[in-house]
Protein backbone atom coordinates (compact mmCIF):
# COMPACT_ATOMS: atom_id res chain seq x y z
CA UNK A 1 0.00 0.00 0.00
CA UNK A 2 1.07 3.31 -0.58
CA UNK A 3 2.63 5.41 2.23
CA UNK A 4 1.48 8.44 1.16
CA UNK A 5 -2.18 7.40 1.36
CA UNK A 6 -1.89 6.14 4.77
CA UNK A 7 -0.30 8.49 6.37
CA UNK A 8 -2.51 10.94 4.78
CA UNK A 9 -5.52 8.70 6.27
CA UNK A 10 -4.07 8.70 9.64
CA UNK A 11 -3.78 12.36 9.67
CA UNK A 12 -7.41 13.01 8.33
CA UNK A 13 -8.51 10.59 11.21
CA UNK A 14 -6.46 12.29 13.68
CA UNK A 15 -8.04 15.99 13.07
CA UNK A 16 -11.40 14.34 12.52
CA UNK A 17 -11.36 12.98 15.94
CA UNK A 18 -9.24 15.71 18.06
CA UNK A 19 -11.16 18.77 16.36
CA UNK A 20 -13.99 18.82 18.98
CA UNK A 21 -11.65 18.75 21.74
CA UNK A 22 -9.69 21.50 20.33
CA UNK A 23 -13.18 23.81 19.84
CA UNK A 24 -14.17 23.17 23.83
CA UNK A 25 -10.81 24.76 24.83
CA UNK A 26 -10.75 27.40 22.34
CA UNK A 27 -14.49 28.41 23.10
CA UNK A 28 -13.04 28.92 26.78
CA UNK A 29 -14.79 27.76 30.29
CA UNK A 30 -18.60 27.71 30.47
CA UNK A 31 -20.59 29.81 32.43
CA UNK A 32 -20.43 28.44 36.08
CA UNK A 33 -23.70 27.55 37.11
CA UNK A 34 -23.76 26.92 40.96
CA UNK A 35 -23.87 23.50 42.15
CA UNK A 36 -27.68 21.85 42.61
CA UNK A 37 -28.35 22.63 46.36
CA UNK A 38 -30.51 19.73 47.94
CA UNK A 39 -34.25 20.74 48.43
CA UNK A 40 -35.80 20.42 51.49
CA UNK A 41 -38.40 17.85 51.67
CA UNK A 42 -42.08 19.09 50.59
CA UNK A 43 -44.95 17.01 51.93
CA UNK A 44 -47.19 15.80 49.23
CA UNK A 45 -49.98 18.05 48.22
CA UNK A 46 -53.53 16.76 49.79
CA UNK A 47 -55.95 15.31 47.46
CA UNK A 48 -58.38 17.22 45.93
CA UNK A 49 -61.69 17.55 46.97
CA UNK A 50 -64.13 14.73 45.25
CA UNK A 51 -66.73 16.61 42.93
CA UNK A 52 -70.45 17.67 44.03
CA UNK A 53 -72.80 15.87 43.20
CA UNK A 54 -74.90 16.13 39.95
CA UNK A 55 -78.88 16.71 41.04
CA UNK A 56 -80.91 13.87 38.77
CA UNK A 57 -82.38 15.26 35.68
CA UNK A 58 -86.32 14.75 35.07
CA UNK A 59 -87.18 12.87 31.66
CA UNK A 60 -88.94 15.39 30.62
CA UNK A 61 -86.64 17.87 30.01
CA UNK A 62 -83.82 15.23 28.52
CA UNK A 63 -84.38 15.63 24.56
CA UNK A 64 -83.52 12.07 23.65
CA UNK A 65 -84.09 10.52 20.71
CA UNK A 66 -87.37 8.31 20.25
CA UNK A 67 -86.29 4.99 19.30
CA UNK A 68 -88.63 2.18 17.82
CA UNK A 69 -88.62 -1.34 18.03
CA UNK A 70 -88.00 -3.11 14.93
CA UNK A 71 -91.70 -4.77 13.77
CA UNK A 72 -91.70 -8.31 14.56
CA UNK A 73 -90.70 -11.16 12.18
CA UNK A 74 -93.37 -12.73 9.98
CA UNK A 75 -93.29 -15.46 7.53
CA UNK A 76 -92.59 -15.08 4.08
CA UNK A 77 -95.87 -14.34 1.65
CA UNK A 78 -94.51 -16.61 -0.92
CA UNK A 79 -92.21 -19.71 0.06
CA UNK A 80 -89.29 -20.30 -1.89
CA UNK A 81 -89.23 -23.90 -2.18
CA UNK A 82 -85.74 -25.40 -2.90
CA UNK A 83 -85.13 -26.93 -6.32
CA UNK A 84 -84.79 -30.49 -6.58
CA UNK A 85 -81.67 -31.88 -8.72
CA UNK A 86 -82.83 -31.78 -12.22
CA UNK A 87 -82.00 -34.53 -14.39
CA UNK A 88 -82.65 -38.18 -15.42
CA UNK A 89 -81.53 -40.35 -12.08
CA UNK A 90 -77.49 -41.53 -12.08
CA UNK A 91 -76.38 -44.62 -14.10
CA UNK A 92 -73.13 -46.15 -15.15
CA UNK A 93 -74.82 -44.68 -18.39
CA UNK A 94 -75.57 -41.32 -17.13
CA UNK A 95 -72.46 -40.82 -15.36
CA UNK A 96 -70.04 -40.90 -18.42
CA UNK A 97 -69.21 -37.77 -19.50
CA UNK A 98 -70.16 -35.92 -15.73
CA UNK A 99 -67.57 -34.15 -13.95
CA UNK A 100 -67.64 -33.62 -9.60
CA UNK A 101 -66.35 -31.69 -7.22
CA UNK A 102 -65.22 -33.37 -4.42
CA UNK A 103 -63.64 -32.12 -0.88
CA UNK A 104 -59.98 -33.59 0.28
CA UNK A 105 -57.70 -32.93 2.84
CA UNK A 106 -55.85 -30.70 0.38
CA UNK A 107 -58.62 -28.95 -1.54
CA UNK A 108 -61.29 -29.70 -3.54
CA UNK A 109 -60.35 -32.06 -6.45
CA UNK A 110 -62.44 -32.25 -9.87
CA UNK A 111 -63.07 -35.94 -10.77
CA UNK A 112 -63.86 -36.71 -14.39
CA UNK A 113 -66.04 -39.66 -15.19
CA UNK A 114 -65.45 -40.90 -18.77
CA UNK A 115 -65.70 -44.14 -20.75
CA UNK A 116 -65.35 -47.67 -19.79
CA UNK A 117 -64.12 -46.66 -16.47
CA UNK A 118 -61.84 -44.61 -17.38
CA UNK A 119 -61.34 -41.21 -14.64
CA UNK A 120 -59.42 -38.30 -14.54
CA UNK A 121 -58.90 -36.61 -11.16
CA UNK A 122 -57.52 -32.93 -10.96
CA UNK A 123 -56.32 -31.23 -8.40
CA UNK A 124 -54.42 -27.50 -8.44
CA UNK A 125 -51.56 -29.45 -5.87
CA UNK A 126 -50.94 -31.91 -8.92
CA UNK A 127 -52.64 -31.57 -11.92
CA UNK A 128 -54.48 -34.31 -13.98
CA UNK A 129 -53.70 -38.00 -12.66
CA UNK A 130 -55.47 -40.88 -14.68
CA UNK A 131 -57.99 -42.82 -12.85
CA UNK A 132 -60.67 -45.18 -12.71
CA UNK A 133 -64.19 -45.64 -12.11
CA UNK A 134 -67.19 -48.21 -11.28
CA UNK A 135 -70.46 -48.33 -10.31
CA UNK A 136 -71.66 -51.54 -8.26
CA UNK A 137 -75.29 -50.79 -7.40
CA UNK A 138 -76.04 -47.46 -5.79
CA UNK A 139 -72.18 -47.44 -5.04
CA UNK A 140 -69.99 -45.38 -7.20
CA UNK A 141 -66.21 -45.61 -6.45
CA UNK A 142 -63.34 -43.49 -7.84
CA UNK A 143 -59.76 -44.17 -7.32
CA UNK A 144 -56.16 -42.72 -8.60
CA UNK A 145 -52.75 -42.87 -8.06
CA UNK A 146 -50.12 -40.32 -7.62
CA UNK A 147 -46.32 -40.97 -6.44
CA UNK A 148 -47.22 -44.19 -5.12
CA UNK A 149 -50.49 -42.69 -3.25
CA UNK A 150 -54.00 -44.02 -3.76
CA UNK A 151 -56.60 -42.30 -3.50
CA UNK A 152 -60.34 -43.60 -3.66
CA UNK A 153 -63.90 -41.68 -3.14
CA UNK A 154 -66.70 -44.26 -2.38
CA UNK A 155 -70.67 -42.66 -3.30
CA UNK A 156 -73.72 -43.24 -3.05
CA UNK A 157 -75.92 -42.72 -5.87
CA UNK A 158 -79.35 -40.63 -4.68
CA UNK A 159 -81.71 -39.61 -7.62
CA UNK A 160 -79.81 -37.39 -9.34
CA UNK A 161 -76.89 -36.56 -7.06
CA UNK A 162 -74.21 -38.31 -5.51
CA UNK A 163 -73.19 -38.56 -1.55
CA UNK A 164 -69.80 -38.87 -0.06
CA UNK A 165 -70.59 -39.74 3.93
CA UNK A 166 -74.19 -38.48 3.95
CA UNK A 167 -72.85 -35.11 1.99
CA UNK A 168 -74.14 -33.94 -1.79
CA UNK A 169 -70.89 -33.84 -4.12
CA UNK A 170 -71.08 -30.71 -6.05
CA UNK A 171 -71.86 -31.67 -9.75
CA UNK A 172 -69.68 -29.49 -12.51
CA UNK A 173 -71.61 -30.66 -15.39
């Protein structure tokens, strides 16, 4: 390394640090301010009086708002009745081509029901896996692997929808 440059940094680092030193002595002694004297001890102030009391104020001169009761619950004039699944009732026939929604641990999956048992399960975690399907009844069963996993969704046909563990599966088309 260069001498020049370090003993140029050393003396830059030198001023940098003595110059406020230097100012205080130059600026000369401060004005003497006499030493703290210790305070006798005060006795703490009494507490202050509690407040008078506030005379009760009639109603009637209290401008409040009026308030009114919200009028009571009746039933409906015209009951919506809830619609029943539409559609012919589930077969192995019907169900080709029918895609559900079903719940998993990891999120909802989309299960694909196509031709001679053939399934395709999706699921945003893993994308499409090839499956398959049967029906045996009223008992629908869908199974796929993934990495060695298996995973199977036993339902029950009802009418027009299917049931996973007393629960409608949400039909995609």
């Amino acid at each position: 390394m260069n001498l020049k440059i370090l003993l140029g940094a050393v003396i830059i680092l030198v001023l940098v640090l003595a110059l406020p030193m230097v100012m205080n002595v130059m600026r000369g002694p401060a004005v003497s301010q006499a030493p703290p004297q210790a305070a006798a001890p005060v006795a703490p102030l009494p507490p202050p009086p509690p407040p008078e009391p506030v005379p009760p104020v009639p109603a009637e001169a209290l401008n409040l708002p009026v308030v009114y009761a919200p009028p009571p619950r009746t039933a409906p004039q015209y009951e919506q009745r809830q619609s029943a699944p539409s559609g012919p009732p589930l077969t192995a026939e019907t169900l080709v081509g029918t895609a559900w929604e079903v719940v998993t641990p990891y999120g909802p999956a989309v299960i694909e029901l196509g031709p001679n048992g053939q399934a395709t399960a999706s699921h945003s975690l893993v994308g499409a896996v090839p499956g398959k399907w049967s029906v045996n009844g009223t008992k629908v069963t869908a199974s796929a692997s993934f990495m060695g996993q298996s995973m199977s969704v036993n339902a029950e046909i009802k009418g027009s929808t299917l049931k996973v563990q007393g629960q409608n599966i949400r039909r995609i088309r």
